[in-house]
N, C-alpha and C. Protein backbone atom coordinates (compact mmCIF):
# COMPACT_ATOMS: atom_id res chain seq x y z
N UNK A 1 0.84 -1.18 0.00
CA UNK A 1 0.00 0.00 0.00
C UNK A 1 0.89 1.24 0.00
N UNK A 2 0.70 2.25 -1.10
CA UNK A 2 1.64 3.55 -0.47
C UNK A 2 0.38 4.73 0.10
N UNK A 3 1.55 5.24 0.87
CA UNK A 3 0.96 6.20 2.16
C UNK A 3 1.49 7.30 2.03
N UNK A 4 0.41 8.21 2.53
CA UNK A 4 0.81 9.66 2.75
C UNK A 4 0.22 10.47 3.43
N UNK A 5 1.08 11.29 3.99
CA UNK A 5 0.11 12.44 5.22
C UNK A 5 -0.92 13.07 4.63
N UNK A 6 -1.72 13.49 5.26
CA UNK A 6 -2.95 14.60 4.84
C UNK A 6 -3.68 15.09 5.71
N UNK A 7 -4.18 16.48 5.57
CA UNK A 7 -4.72 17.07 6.90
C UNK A 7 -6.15 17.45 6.18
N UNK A 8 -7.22 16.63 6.77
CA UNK A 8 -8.70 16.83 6.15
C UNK A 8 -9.05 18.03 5.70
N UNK A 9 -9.98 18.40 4.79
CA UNK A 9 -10.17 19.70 4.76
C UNK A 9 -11.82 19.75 5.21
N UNK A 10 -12.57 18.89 4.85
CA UNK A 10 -14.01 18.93 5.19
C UNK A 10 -14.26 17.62 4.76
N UNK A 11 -15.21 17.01 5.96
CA UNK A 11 -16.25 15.65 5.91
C UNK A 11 -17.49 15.72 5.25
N UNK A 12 -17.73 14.57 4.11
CA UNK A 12 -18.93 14.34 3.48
C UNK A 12 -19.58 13.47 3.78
N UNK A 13 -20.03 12.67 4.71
CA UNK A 13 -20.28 10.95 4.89
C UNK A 13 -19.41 10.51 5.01
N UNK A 14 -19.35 9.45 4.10
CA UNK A 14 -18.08 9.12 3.78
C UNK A 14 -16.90 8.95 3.26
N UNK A 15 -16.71 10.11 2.47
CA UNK A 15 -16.11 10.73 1.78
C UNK A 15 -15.17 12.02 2.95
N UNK A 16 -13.79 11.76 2.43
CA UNK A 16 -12.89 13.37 3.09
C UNK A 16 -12.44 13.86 2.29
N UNK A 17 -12.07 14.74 1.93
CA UNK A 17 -11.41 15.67 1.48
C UNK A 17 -10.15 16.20 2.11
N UNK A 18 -9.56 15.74 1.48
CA UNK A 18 -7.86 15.79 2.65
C UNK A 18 -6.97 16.69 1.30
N UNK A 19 -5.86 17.62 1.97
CA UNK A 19 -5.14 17.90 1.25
C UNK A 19 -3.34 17.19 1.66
N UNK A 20 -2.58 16.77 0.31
CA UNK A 20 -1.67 15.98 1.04
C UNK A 20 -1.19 17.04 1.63
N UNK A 21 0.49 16.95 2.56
CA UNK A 21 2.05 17.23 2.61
C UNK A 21 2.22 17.61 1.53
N UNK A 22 2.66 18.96 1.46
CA UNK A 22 3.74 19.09 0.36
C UNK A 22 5.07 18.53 0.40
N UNK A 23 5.65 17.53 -0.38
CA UNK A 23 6.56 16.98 -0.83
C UNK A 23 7.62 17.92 -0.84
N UNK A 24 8.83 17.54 -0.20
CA UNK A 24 10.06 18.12 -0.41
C UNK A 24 10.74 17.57 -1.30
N UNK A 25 11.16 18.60 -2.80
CA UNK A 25 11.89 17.81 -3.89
C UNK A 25 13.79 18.25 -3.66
N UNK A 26 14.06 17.32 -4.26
CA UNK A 26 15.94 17.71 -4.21
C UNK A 26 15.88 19.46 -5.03
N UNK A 27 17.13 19.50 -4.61
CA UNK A 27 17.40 21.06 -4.97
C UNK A 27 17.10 21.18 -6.37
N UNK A 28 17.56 20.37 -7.14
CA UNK A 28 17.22 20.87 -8.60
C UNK A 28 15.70 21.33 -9.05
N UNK A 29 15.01 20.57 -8.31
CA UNK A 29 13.24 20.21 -8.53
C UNK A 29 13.22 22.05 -8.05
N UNK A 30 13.50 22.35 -6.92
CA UNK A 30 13.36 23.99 -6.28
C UNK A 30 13.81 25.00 -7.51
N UNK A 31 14.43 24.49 -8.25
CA UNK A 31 15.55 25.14 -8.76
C UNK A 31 14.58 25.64 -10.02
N UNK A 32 14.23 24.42 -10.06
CA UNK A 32 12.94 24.32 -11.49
C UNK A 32 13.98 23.60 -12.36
N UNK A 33 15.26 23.16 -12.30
CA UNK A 33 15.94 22.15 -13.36
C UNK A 33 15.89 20.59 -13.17
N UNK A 34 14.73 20.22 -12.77
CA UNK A 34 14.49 18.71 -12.00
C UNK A 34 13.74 18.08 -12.91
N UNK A 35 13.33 17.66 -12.75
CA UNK A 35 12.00 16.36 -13.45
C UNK A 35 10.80 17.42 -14.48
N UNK A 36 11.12 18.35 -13.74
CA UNK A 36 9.61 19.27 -14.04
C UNK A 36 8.21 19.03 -13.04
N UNK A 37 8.39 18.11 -11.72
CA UNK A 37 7.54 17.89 -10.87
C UNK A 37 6.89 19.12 -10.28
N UNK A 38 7.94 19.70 -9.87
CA UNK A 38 8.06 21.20 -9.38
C UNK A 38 7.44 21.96 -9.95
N UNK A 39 7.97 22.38 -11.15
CA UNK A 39 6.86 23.33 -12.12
C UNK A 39 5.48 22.69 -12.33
N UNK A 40 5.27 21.63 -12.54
CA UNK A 40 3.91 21.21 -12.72
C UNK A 40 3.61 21.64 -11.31
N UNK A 41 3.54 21.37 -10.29
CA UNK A 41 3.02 21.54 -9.41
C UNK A 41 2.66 23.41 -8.95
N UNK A 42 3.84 24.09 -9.52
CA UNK A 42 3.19 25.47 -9.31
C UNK A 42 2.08 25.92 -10.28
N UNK A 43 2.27 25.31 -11.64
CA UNK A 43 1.29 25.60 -12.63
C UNK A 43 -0.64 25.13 -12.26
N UNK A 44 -0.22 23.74 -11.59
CA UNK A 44 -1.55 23.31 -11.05
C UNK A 44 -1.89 23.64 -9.57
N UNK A 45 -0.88 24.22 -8.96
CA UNK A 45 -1.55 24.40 -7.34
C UNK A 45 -1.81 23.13 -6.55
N UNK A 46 -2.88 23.53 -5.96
CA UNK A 46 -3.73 22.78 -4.78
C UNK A 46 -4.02 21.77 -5.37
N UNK A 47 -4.70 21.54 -6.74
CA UNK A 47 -5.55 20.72 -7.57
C UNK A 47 -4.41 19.68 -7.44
N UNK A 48 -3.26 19.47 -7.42
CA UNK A 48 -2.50 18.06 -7.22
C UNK A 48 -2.55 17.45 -5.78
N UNK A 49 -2.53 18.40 -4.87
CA UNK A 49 -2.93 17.88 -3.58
C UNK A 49 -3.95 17.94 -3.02
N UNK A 50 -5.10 18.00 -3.52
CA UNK A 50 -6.42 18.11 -2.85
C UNK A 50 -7.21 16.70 -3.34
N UNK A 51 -7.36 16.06 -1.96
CA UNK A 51 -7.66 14.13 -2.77
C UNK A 51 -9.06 14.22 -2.26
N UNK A 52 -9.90 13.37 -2.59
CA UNK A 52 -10.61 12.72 -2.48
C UNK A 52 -10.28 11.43 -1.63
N UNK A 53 -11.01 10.84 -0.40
CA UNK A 53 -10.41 9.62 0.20
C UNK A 53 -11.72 9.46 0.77
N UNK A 54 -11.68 7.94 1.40
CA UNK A 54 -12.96 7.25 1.51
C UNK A 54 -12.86 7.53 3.49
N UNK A 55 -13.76 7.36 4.21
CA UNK A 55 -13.05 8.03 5.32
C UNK A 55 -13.16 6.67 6.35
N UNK A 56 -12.74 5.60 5.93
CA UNK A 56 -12.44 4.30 7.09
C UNK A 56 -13.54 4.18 7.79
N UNK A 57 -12.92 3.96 8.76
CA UNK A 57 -13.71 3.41 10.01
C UNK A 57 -13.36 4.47 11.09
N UNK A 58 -13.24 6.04 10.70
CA UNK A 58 -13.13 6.86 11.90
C UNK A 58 -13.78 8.13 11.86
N UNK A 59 -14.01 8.81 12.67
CA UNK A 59 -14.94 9.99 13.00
C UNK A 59 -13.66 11.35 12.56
N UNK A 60 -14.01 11.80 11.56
CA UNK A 60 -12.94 12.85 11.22
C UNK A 60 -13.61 14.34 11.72
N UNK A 61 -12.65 15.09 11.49
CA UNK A 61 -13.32 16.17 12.08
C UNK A 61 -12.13 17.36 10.69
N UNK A 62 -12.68 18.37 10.09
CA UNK A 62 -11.39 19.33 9.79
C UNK A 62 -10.57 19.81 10.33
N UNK A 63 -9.19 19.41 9.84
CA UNK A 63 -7.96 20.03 10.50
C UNK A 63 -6.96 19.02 10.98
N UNK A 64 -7.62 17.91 11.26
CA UNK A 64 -7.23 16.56 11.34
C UNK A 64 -5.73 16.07 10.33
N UNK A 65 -5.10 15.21 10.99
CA UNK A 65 -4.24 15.30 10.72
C UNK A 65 -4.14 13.22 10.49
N UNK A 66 -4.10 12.70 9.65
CA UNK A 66 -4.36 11.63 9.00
C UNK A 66 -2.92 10.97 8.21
N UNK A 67 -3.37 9.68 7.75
CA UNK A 67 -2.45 8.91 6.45
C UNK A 67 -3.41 8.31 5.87
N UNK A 68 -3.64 8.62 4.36
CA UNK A 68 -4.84 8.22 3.68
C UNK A 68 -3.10 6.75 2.74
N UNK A 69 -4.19 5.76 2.41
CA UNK A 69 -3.57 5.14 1.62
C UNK A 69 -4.27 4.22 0.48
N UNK A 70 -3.86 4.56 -0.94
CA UNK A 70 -4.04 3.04 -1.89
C UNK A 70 -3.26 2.40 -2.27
N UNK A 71 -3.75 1.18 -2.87
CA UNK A 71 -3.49 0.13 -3.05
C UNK A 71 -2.44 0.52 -4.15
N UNK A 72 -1.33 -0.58 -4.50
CA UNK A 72 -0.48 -0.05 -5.21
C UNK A 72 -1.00 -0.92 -6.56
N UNK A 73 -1.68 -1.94 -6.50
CA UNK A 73 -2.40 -2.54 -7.96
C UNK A 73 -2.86 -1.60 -8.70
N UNK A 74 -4.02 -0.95 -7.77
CA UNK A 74 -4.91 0.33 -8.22
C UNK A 74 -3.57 1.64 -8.98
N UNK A 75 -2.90 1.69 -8.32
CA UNK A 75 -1.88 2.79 -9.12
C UNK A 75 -1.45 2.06 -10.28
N UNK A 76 -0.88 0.74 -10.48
CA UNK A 76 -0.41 0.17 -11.28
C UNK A 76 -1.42 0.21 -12.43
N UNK A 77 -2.65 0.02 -12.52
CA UNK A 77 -3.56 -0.38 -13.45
C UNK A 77 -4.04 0.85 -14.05
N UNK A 78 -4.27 1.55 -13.31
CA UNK A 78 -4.49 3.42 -13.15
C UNK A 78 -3.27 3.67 -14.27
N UNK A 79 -1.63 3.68 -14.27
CA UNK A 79 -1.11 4.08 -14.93
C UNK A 79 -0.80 3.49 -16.06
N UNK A 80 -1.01 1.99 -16.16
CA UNK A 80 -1.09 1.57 -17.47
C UNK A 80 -1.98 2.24 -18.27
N UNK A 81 -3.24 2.62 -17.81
CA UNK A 81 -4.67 2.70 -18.84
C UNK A 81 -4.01 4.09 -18.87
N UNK A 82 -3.52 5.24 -18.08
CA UNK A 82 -2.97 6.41 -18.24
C UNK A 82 -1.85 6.71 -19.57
N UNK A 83 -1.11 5.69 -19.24
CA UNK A 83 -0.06 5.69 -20.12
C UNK A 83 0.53 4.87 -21.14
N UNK A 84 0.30 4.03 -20.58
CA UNK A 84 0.21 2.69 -22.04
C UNK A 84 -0.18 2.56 -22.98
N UNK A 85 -1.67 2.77 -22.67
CA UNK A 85 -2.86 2.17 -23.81
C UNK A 85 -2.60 3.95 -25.03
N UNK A 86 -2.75 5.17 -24.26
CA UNK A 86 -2.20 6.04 -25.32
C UNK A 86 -1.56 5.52 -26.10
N UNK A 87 -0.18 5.27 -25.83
CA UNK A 87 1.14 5.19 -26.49
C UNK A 87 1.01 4.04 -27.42
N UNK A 88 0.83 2.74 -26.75
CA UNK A 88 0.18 1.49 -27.56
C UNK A 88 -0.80 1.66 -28.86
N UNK A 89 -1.84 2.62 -28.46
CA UNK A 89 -2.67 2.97 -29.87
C UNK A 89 -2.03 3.78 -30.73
N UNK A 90 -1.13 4.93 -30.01
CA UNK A 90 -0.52 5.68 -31.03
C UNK A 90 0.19 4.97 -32.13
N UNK A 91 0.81 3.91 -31.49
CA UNK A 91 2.19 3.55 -32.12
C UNK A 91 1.31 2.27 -33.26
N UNK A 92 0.45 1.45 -32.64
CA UNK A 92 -0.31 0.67 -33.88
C UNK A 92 -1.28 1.27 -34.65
N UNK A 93 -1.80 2.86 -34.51
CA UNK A 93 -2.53 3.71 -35.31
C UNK A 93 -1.43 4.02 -36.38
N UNK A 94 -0.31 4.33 -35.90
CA UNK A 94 1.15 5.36 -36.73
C UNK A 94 0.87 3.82 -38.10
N UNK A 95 1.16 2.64 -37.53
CA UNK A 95 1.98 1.36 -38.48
C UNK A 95 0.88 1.07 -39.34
N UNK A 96 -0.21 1.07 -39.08
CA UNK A 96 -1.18 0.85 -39.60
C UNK A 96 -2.12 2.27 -40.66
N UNK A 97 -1.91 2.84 -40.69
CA UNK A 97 -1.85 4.40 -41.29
C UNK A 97 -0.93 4.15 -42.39
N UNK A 98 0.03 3.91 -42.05
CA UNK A 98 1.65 3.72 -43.01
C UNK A 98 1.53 2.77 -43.88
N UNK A 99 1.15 1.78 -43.62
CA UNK A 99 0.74 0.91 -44.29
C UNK A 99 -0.15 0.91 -44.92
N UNK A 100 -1.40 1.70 -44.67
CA UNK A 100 -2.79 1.56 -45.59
C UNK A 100 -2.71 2.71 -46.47
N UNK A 101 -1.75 3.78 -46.36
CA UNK A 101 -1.32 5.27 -46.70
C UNK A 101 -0.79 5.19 -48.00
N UNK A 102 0.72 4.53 -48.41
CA UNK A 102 1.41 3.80 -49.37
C UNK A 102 2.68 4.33 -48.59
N UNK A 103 2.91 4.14 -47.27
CA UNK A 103 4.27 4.39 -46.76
C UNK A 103 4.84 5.68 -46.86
N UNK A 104 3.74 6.46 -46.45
CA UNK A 104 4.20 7.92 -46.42
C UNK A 104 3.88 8.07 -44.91
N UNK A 105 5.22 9.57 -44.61
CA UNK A 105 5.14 10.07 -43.39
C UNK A 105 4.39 11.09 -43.11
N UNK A 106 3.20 11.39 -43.59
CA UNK A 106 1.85 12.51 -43.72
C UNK A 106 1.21 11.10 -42.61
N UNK A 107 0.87 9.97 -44.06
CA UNK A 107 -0.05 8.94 -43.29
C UNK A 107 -0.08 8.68 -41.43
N UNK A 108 1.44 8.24 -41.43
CA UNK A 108 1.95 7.62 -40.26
C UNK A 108 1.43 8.83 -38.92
N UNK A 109 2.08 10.33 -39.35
CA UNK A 109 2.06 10.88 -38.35
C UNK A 109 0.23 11.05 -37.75
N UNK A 110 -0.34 11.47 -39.14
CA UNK A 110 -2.31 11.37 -39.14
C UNK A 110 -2.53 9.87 -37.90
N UNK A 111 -2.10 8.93 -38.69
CA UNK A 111 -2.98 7.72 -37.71
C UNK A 111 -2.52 7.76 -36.24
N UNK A 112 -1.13 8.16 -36.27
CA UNK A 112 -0.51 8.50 -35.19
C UNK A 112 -1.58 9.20 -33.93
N UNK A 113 -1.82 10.43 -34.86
CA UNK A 113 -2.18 11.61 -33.67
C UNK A 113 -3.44 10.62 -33.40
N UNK A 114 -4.15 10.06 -34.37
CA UNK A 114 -5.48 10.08 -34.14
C UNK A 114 -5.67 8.56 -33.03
N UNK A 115 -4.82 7.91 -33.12
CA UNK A 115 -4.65 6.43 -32.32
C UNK A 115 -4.24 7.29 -31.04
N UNK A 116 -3.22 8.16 -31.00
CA UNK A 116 -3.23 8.67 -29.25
C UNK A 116 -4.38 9.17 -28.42
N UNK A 117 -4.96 9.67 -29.50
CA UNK A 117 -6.70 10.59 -29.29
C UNK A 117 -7.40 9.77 -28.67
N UNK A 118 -7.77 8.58 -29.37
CA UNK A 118 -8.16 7.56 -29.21
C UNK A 118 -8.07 6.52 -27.73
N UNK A 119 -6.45 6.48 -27.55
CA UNK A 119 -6.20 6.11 -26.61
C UNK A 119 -6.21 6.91 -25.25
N UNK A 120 -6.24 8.42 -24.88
CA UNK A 120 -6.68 9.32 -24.38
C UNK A 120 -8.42 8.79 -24.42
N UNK A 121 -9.01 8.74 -24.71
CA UNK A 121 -10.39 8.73 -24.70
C UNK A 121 -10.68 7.46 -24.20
N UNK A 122 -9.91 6.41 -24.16
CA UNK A 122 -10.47 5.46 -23.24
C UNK A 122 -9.85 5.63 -22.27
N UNK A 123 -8.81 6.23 -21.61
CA UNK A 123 -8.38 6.80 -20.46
C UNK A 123 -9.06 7.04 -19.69
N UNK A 124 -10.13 8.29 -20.51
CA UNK A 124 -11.32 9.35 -19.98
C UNK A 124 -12.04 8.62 -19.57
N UNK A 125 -12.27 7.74 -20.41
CA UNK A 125 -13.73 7.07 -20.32
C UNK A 125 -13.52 5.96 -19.01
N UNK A 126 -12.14 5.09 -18.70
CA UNK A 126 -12.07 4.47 -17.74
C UNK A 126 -12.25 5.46 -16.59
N UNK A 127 -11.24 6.24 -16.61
CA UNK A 127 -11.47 7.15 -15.08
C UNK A 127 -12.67 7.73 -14.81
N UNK A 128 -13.67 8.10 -15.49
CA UNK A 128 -14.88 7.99 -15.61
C UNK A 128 -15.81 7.02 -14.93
N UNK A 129 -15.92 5.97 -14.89
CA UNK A 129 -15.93 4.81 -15.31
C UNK A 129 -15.79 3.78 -13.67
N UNK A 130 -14.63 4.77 -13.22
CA UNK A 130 -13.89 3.77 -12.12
C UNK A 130 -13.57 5.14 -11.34
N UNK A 131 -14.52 6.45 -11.28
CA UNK A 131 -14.43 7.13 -10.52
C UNK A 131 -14.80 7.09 -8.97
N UNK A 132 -15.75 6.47 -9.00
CA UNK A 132 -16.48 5.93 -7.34
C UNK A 132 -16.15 4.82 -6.93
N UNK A 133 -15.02 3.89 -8.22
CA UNK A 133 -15.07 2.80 -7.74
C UNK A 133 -14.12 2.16 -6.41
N UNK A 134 -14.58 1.84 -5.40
CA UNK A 134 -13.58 1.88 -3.93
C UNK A 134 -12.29 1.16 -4.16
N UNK A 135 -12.36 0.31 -5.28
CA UNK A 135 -10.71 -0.14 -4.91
C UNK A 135 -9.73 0.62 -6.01
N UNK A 136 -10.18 2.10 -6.65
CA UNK A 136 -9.41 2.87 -7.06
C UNK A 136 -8.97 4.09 -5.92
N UNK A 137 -9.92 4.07 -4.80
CA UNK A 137 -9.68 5.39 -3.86
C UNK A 137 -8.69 5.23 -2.84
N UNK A 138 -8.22 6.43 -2.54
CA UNK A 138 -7.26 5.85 -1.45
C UNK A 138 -8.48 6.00 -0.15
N UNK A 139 -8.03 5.46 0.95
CA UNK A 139 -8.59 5.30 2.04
C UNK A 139 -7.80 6.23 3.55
N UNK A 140 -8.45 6.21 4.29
CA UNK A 140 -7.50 7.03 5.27
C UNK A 140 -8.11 5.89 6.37
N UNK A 141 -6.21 5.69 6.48
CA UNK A 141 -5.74 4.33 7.54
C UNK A 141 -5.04 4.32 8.55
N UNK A 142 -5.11 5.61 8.99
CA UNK A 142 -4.40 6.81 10.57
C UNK A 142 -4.86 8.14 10.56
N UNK A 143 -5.00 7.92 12.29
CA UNK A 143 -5.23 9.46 12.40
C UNK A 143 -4.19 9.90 13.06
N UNK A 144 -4.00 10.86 14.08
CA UNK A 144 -2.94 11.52 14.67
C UNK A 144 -3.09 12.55 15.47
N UNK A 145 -2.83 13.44 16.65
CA UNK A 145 -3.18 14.40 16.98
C UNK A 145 -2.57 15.89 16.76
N UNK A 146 -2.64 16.82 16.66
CA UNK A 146 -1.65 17.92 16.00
C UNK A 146 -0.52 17.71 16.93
N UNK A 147 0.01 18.01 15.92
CA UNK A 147 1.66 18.15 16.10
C UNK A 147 1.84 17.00 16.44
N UNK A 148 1.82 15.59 16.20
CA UNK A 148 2.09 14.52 16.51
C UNK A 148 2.77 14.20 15.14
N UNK A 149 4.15 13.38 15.42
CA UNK A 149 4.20 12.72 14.34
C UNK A 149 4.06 11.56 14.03
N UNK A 150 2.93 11.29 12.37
CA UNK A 150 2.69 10.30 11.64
C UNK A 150 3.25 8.76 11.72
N UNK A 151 2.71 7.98 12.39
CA UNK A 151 4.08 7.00 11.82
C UNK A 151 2.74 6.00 11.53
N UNK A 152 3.19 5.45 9.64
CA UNK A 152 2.64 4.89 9.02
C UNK A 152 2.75 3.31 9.41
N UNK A 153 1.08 3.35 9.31
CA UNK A 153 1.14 1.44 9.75
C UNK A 153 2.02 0.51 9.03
N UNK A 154 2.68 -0.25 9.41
CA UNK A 154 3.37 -1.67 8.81
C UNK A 154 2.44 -2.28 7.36
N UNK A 155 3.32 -2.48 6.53
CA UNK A 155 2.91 -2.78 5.35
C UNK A 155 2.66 -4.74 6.15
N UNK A 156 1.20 -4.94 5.24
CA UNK A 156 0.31 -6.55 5.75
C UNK A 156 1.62 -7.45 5.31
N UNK A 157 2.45 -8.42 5.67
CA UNK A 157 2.91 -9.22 5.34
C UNK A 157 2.37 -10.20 3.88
């Protein structure tokens, strides 16, 4: 399971609204010469850390200070359909374009764009799809009291 801090922002039922920890990146990431994690993250704000989580088996209150966690299958499957299946359609849209085209690079790049499109759209349509679904959400699996520090449950044998 991976884990991470979060301090609720408001209770729905059963539903929280937690915003994570901001992540401390190595100097370069500060620097803005890193991964580009960094810049994405100033460009999007809050919207990267503001989760959605299912709220366990505990009485939350705002301000709360928590470890929400999912499943790491759910990430795994999540980023295939994210990133795979694009790239996968692009690349058999490109060969198949090329081939039905007469082996021109007009054809290839056309089936190209349009197989990534494609594969983007069942992306949409899964996350869509598998938006409510509970074994895509993370869960919150500690609480904590302020200023206490976090210490994340033992991964299940």
């Amino acid at each position: 399971m991976i884990t991470e801090p979060a301090t609720v922002l408001r209770v729905d039922g059963d539903i929280v609204w937690v915003r994570c920890e901001a992540q401390q990146g190595c100097r370069r990431c500060a620097e803005g010469r890193g991964c580009g994690g960094g810049l994405l993250g100033k460009l999007l704000g809050d919207r990267l850390r503001t989760v959605r989580a299912g709220r366990g088996d505990f009485r939350l209150a705002a301000g709360e200070t928590v470890v929400i966690g999912l499943a790491e299958t759910a990430l795994v499957r999540a980023s295939v359909v994210m990133y795979l299946i694009p790239l996968l359609t692009m690349l058999a849209a490109a060969v198949l374009a090329w081939q039905v085209g007469g082996q021109t690079e007009a054809w290839a790049i056309s089936g190209g764009l349009i197989g990534f499109l494609t594969g983007l759209g069942y992306a949409r349509r899964f996350g869509n799809r598998h938006d409510t679904d509970p074994r895509f959400q993370p869960v919150v699996i500690a609480r904590s009291r302020r200023g206490e520090r976090i210490q994340c449950p033992a991964r299940a044998a």
